[in-house]
Each structure stands twice: as C-alpha cells, then as structure tokens.
Protein backbone atom coordinates (compact mmCIF):
# COMPACT_ATOMS: atom_id res chain seq x y z
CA UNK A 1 -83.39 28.30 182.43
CA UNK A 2 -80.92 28.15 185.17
CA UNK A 3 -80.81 26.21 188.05
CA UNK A 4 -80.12 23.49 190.95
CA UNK A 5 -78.23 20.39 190.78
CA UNK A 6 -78.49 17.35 192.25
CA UNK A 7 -78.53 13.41 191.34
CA UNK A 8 -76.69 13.31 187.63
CA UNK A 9 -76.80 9.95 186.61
CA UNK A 10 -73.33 8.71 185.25
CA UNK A 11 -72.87 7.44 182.30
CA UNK A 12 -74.33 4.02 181.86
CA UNK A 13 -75.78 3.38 185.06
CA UNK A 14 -79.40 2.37 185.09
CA UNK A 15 -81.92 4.15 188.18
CA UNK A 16 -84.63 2.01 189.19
CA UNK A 17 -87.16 3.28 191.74
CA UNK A 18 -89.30 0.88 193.61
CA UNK A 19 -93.06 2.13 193.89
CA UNK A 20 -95.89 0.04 194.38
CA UNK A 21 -98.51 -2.05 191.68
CA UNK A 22 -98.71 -5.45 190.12
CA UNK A 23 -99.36 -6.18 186.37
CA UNK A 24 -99.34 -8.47 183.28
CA UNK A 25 -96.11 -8.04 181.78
CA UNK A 26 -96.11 -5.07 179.39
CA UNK A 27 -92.10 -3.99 178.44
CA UNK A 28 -91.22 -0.79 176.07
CA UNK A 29 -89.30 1.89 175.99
CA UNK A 30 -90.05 5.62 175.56
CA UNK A 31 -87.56 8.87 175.62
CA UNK A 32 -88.40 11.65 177.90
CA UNK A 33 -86.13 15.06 176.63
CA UNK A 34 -86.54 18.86 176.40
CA UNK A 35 -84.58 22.09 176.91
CA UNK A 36 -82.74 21.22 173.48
CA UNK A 37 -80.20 23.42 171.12
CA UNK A 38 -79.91 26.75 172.84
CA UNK A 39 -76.94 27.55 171.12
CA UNK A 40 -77.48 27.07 167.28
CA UNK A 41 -73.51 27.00 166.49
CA UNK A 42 -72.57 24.21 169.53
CA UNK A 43 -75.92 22.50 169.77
CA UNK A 44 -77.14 21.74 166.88
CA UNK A 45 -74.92 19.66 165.25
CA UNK A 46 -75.20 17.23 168.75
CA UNK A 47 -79.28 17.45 169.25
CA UNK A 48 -79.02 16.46 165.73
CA UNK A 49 -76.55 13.34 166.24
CA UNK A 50 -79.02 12.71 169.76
CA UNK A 51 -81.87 12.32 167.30
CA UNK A 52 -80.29 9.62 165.27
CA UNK A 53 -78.95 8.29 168.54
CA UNK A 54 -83.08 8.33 169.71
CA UNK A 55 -83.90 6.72 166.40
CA UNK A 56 -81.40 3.49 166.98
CA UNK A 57 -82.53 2.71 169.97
CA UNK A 58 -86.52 2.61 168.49
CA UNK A 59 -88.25 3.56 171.64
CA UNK A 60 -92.04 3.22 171.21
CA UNK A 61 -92.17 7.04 171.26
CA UNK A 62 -90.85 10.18 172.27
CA UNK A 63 -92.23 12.94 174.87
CA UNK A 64 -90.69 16.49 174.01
CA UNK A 65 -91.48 18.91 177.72
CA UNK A 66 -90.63 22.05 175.48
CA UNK A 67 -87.87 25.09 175.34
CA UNK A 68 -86.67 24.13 171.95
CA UNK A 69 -84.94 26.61 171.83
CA UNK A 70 -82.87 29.40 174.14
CA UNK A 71 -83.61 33.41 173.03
CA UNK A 72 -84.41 32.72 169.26
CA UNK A 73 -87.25 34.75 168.06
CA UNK A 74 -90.60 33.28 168.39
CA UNK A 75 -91.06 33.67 164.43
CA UNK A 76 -92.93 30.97 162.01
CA UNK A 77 -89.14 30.32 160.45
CA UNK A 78 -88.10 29.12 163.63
CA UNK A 79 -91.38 27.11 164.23
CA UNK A 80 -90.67 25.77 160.39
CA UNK A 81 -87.02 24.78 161.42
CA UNK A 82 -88.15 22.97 164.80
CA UNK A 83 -90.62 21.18 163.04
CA UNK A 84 -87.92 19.93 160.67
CA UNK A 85 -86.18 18.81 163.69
CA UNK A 86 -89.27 16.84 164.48
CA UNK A 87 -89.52 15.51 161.27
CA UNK A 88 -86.54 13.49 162.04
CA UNK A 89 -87.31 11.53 165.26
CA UNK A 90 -88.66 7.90 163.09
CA UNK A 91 -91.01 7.36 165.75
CA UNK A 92 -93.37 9.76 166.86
CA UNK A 93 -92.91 12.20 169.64
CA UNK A 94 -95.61 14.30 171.75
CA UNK A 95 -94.36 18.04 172.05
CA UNK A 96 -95.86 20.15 174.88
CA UNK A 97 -94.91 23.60 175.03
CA UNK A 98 -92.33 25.54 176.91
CA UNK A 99 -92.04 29.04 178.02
CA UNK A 100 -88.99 30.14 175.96
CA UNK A 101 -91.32 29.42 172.50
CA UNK A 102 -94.14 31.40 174.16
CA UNK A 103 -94.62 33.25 177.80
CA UNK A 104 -90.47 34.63 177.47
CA UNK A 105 -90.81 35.89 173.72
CA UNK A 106 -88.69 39.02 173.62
CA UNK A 107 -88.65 41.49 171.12
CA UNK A 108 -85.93 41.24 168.26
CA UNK A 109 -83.63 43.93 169.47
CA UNK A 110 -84.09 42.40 173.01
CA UNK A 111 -82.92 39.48 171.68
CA UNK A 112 -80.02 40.60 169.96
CA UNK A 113 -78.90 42.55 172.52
CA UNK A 114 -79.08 39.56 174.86
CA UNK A 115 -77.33 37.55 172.57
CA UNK A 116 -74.18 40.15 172.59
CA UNK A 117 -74.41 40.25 176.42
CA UNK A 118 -74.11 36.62 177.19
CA UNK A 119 -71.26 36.75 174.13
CA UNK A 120 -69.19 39.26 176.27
CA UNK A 121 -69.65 41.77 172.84
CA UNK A 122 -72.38 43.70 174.30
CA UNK A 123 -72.40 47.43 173.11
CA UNK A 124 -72.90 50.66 174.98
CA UNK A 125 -76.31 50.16 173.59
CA UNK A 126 -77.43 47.51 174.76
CA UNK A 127 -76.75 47.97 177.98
CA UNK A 128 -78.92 51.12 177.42
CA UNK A 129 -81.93 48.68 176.43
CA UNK A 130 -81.50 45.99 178.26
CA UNK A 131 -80.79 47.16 181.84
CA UNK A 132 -83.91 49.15 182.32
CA UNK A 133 -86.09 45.91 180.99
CA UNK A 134 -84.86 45.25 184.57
CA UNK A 135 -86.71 47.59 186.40
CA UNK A 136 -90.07 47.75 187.89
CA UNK A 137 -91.90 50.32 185.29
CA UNK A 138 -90.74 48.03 182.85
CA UNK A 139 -91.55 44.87 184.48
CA UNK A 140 -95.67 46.79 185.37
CA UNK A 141 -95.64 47.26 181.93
CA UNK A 142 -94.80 43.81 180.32
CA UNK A 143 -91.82 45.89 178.32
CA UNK A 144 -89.43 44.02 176.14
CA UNK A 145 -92.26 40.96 175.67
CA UNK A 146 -92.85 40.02 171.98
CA UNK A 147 -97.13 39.18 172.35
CA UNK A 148 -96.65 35.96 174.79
CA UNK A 149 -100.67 34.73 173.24
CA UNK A 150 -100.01 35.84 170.29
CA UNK A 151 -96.87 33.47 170.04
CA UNK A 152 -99.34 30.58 172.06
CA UNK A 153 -101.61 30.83 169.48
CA UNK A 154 -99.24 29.97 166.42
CA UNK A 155 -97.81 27.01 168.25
CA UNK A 156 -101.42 26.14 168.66
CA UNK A 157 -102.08 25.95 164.78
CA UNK A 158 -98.80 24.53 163.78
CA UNK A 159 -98.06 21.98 165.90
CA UNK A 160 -101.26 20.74 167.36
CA UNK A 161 -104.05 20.66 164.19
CA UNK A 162 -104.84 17.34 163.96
CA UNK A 163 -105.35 15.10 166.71
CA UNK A 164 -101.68 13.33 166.38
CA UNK A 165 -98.42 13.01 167.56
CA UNK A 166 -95.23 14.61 165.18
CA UNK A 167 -92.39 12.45 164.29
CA UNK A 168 -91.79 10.96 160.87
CA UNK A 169 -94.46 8.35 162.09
CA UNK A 170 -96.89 9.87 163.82
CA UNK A 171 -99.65 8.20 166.40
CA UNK A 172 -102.90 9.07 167.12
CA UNK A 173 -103.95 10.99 171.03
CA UNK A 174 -106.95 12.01 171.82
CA UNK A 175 -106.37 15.95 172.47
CA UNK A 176 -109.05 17.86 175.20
CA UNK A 177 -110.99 20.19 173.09
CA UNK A 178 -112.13 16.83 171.14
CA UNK A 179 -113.44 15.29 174.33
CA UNK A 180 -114.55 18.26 176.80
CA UNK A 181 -115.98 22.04 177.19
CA UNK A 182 -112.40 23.43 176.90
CA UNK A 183 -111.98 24.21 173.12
CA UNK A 184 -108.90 26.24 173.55
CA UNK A 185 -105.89 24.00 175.10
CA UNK A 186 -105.29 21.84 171.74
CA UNK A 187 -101.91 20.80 173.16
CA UNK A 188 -102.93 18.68 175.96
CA UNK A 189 -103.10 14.51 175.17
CA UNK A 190 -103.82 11.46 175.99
CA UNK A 191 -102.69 8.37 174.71
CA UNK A 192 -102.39 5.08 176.49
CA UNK A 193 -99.72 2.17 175.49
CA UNK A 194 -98.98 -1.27 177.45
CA UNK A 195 -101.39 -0.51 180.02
CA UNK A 196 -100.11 2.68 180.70
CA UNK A 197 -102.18 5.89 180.47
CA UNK A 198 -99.92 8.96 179.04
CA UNK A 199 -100.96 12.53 179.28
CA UNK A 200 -99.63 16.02 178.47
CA UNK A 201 -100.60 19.32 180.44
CA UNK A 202 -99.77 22.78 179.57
CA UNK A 203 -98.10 23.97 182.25
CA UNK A 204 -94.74 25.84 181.00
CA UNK A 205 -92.33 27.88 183.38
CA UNK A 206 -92.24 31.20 183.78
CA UNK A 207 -94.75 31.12 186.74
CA UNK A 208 -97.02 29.25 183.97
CA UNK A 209 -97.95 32.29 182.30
CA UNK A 210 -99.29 33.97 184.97
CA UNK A 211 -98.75 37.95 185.25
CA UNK A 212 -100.34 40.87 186.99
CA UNK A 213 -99.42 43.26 184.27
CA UNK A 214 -102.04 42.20 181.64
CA UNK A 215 -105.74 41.48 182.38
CA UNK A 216 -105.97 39.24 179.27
CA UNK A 217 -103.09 37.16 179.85
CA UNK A 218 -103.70 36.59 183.34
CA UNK A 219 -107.25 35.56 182.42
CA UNK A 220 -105.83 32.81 179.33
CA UNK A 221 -103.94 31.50 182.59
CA UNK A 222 -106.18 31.08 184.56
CA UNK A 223 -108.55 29.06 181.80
CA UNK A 224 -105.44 27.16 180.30
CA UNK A 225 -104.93 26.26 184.54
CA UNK A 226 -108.22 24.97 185.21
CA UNK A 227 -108.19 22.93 182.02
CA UNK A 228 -105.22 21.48 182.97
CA UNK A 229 -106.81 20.40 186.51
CA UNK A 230 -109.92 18.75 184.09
CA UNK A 231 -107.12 17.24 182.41
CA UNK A 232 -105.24 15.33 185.14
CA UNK A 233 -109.12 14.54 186.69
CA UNK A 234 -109.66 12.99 183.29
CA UNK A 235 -106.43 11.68 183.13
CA UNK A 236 -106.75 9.47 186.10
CA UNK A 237 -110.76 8.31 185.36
CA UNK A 238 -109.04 7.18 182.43
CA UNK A 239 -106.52 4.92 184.27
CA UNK A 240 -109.38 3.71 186.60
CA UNK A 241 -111.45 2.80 183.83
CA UNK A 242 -109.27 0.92 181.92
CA UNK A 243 -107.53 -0.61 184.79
CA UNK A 244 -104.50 0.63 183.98
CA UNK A 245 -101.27 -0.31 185.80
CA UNK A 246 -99.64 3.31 185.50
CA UNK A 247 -99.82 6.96 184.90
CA UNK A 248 -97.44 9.62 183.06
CA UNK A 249 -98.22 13.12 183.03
CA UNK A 250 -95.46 15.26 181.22
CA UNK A 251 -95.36 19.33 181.79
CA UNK A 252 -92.51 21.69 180.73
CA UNK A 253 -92.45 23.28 184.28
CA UNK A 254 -90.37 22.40 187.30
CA UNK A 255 -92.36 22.61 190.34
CA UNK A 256 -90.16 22.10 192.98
CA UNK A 257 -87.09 23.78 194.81
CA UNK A 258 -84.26 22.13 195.79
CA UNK A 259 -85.13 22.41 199.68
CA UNK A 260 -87.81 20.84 202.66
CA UNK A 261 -90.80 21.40 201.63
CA UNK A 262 -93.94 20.87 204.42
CA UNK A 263 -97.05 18.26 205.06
CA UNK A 264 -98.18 19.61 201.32
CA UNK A 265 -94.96 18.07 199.64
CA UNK A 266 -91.55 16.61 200.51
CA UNK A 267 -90.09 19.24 198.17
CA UNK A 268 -90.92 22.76 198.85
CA UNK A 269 -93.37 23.73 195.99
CA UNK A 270 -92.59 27.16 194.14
CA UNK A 271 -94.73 29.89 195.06
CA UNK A 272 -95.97 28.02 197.39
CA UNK A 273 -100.33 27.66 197.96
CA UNK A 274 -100.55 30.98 196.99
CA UNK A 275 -98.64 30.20 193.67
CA UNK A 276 -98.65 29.56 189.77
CA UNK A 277 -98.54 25.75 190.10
CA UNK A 278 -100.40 25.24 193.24
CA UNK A 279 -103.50 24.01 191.41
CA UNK A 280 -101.80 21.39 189.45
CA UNK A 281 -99.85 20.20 192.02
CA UNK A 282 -102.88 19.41 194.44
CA UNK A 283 -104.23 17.17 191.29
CA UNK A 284 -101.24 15.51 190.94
CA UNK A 285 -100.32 14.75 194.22
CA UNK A 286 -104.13 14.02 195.30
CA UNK A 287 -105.53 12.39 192.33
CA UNK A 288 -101.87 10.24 192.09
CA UNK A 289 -102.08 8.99 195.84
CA UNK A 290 -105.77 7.78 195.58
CA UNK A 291 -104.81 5.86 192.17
CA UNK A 292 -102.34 4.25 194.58
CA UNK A 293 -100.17 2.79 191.17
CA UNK A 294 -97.29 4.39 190.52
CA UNK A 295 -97.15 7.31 188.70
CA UNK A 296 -94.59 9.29 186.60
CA UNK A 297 -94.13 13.22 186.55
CA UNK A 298 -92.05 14.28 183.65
CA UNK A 299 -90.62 17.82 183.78
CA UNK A 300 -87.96 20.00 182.10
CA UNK A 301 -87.05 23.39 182.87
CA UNK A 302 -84.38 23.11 185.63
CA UNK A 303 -81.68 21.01 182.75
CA UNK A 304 -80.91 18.91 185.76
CA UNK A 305 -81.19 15.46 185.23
CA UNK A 306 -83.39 14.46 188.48
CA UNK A 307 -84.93 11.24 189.64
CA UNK A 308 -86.47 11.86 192.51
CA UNK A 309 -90.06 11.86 194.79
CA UNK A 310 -90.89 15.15 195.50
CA UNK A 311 -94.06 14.65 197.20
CA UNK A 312 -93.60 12.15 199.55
CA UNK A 313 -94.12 13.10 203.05
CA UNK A 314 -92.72 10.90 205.86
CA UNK A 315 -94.99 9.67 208.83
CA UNK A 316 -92.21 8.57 210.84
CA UNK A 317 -91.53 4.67 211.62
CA UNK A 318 -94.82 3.89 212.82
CA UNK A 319 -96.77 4.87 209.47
CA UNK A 320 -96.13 4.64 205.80
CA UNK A 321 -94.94 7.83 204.22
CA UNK A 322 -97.30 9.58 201.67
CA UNK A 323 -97.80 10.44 198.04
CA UNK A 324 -94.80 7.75 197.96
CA UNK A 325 -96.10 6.51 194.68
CA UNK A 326 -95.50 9.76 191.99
CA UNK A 327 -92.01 9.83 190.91
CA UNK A 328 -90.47 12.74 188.92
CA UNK A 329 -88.09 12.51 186.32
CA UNK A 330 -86.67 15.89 185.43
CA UNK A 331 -84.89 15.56 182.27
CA UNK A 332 -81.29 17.18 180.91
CA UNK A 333 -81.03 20.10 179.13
CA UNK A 334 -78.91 22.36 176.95
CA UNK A 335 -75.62 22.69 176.85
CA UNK A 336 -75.87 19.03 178.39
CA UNK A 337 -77.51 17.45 175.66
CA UNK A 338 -78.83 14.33 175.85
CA UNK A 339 -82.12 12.80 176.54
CA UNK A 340 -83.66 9.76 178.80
CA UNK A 341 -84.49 5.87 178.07
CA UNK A 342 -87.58 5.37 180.56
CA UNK A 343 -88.19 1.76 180.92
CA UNK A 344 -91.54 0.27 181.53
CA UNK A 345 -91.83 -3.00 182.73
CA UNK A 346 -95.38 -3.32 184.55
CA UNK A 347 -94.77 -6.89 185.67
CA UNK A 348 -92.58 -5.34 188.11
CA UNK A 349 -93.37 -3.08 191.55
CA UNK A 350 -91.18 -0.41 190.25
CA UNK A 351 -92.64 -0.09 186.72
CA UNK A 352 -90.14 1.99 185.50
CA UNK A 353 -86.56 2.76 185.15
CA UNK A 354 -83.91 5.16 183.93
CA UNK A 355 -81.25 5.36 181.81
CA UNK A 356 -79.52 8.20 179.67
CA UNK A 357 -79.12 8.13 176.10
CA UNK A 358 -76.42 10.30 174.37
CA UNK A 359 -74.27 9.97 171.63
C-alpha cells in the first residue's frame, strides 16, 4: 500500500525500547518481514538474495505479516510460486495473510490494465475500464473484485493444512480451529519459544475485509473479527498460564495514523470506535496493559519501517503513562526490501530490540 513515514532506522544501528518485566535469561533471534516483491522484474532477484541473507543469520524463525505480492493475480500458480519462495527460508516461517493475496483481488483485465497505468503505457482502454472502477456504482457493486472468499479460501487449503509452520524446516503451532468453536480461521497460531508466547491474527488491510456491498462478506468479517478477539483472549491466558515473560501478536494490518490520537490510543486509530479494527485494538491494548509484560505488535501494510508505542497515553508528570508496555514494530516493505532482526533477550527490562537485515 502507500503511506506515512517516519523513524527509518539507518543502516546498522540497533533500536532498543525499554518496557517493563524481569526474566531468566532466554536470548534468540527471530525476523519480522512482509510487503515483499511487488515488482517481479526489480524485486525478485533482491527478496531472493534477502532470503539467503535471512538464512545466514539463522534466526530461530521467521514471521511473514502478508502482501506477497503487489497486483499479481490471486491464481494457484502464483500461490505455487510463493510457496517456492517459502520453501527457501531454512528455518521455518509463520505466514499470515495480507489483503493484496485476498480482500484486493482484481480481475485479470483490471490487473493488466493497472499494470500499464502505473508503467506510463496505459491505453485508451484502459482508462475506459479502469476509471469508472472509481466511481460509486462501481464501488456499491464490488465491480472489478476477483471473489475476495473465494481467494481466502484457497490460501486457507494451501498454506495452512496441517498444523505447522512453512519454511524448509518447519515447526509445529497450535492453529484455533484445533483448540476452540471457530473451525474456520485455520491461519491464526500460537507457538511459544524462550518464554515467549507468539501468536498470529487475521486481520489484513483493506478495512480488514469489511464491506457494505456484500451481505456474505461482511458477515465472514465479522466471524473471522470475533475469532480474532478469542484469539488474543486466548493468547494472553496462555502467557498467564505459563508465566511467560512476553507476548507477540503479528497482523498484516496497520492500525494507526500518523497523527494524536485520544484517551483510547496515543496514535489515532483508523476508523476510529466505529471502525474495522476497533475490536482488535481494544484486546490488544486492554488485554496487553493488564498482562503488564511487555508486549510486541508486529504489523506490515504501511512499508514504513516503524518502532514505535502507539497506545500509550500520557497522564502527565504526576502519573505513569498507559498501555506503555505494547510496542509496535511495523516492518519495511517493497520497493525497500529488506526485513527485521528482533532480538529477545528476557533477562533484560526491554526484552527486545531491533535491527535491519538486508543484503
């Protein structure tokens, strides 16, 4: 997608936020990275050197927060060809979907007509297609989309059949339909290394898949949400009960804008209370603040390399500020490929640190 700017790291320096916890000292490495290879001619040859660049520096896994790829069609080749990618990290890697694979499927001419537009070789014809996509009817109408659950449901059975990472090596998670009522959302895991519990929700951009133009869509939404809410609450029982030192929770979506937010979050949430990720960001920020450990929010979406705290509210001098303890790391993405070293260290206060890894 497009978007903000804001704290780039430069190259070689190490980030290290302070947040609050004690533990027995647990040190690894994992790789936080999404938004990859938009552009097959430029970026594939480097996301395929930042793989081998991932692989040398043997982090204990990978987290993938989705868009693998820019306006490609959301075909089974494609799938086949992404999974090849994945084939390559030597350690395993936990995918969770984005919204360009699924919720922003175009159809083929849309796609090829896009692709000649953002070329400069559009034709008289495609501006004839693509400039009333930009319309209301069309919009009411869900015109130019290529079957959004349709596409969900083959990322479902491709990437997410057995209850296991990817990667040349895979690991074992414990996925939600094998441990609750909700069947449907095989893409969101748990896994827990070092005394840190890791988790995966399905929350992509694109307002989350959220629309007002299709009953049945809006309805798959609104299930895949709530699961996602059971998710974090089990997330975070699972922390408590195994007296874990720190949470990750990993999402393709970006949450937050760029500006003030209010007393809900230091960053002003998109859409707002009345919004797409309202829900999940209440869990987050709630469940996160009563764990009182610190707590990681991986994102992509934005290809802005962010390190920030987006929910921390101040409470002026008198009072410590709150929701101080959930960091966000919002990762790069294409055309600046490269991904992040995360650091975690639980015999420190800080837990975890940042560092970017290119070739």
């Amino acid at each position: 997608m497009l978007q903000r700017r804001l704290a780039a790291l430069a190259s070689g320096v190490l980030i290290s936020l302070s947040l609050s916890g004690t533990a027995l000292a647990e040190k690894f490495n994992f790789v936080a990275l999404g938004d990859t290879a938009y552009n097959p001619a430029v970026d594939y040859p480097v996301y395929d050197a930042l793989i081998s660049r991932i692989n040398a520096s043997q982090p204990a896994f990978s987290i993938h927060v989705g868009d693998i790829w820019g306006a490609s069609p959301c075909t089974e080749d494609e799938h086949k060809r992404v999974l090849g990618w994945f084939a390559r990290y030597e350690q395993p890697v936990v995918y969770t979907p984005g919204d360009n694979e699924w919720t922003d499927c175009r159809k083929p001419e849309v796609l090829e007509a896009y692709t000649r537009y953002v070329a400069g070789k559009a034709t008289p014809q495609d501006y004839v297609l693509l400039l009333p996509l930009r319309g209301l009817d069309a919009n009411m109408k869900g015109e130019g989309f290529d079957n959004p659950l349709g596409a969900l449901a083959l990322i479902r059975k491709l990437y997410f059949g057995k209850p296991q990472s990817l990667g040349a090596h895979p690991m074992p998670v414990v996925r939600q339909p094998d441990v609750s009522d909700f069947k449907a959302v095989v893409e969101n895991a748990r896994w827990e290394k070092g005394g840190v519990v890791f988790a995966t929700i399905s929350v992509p951009g694109s307002g989350n898949g959220f629309t007002m133009v299709d009953p049945v869509r809006a309805t798959e939404a609104i299930e895949r949400n709530r699961a996602n809410v059971e998710w974090i609450k089990a997330t975070f029982a699972q922390a408590k009960a195994s007296k874990a030192k720190a949470v990750v929770i990993a999402m393709q979506a970006g949450m937050f804008f760029d500006q003030q937010g209010d007393e809900f979050s230091g960053k002003q949430l998109r859409g707002g209370a009345e919004g797409p990720y309202y829900w999940v960001a209440l869990a987050i920020r709630d469940l996160g603040s009563q764990f009182g450990k610190p707590v990681l929010l991986i994102n992509g979406d934005f290809h802005d390399l962010i390190v920030d705290r987006p929910f921390r509210v101040g409470q002026g001098e008198s009072k410590p500020p709150l929701y101080g303890n959930i960091t966000r790391l919002q990762v790069y993405g294409a055309p600046d490929l490269k991904a992040v070293s995360v650091g975690v260290d639980t015999d420190t206060p800080w837990v975890f640190s940042f560092s970017p890894l290119y070739n």
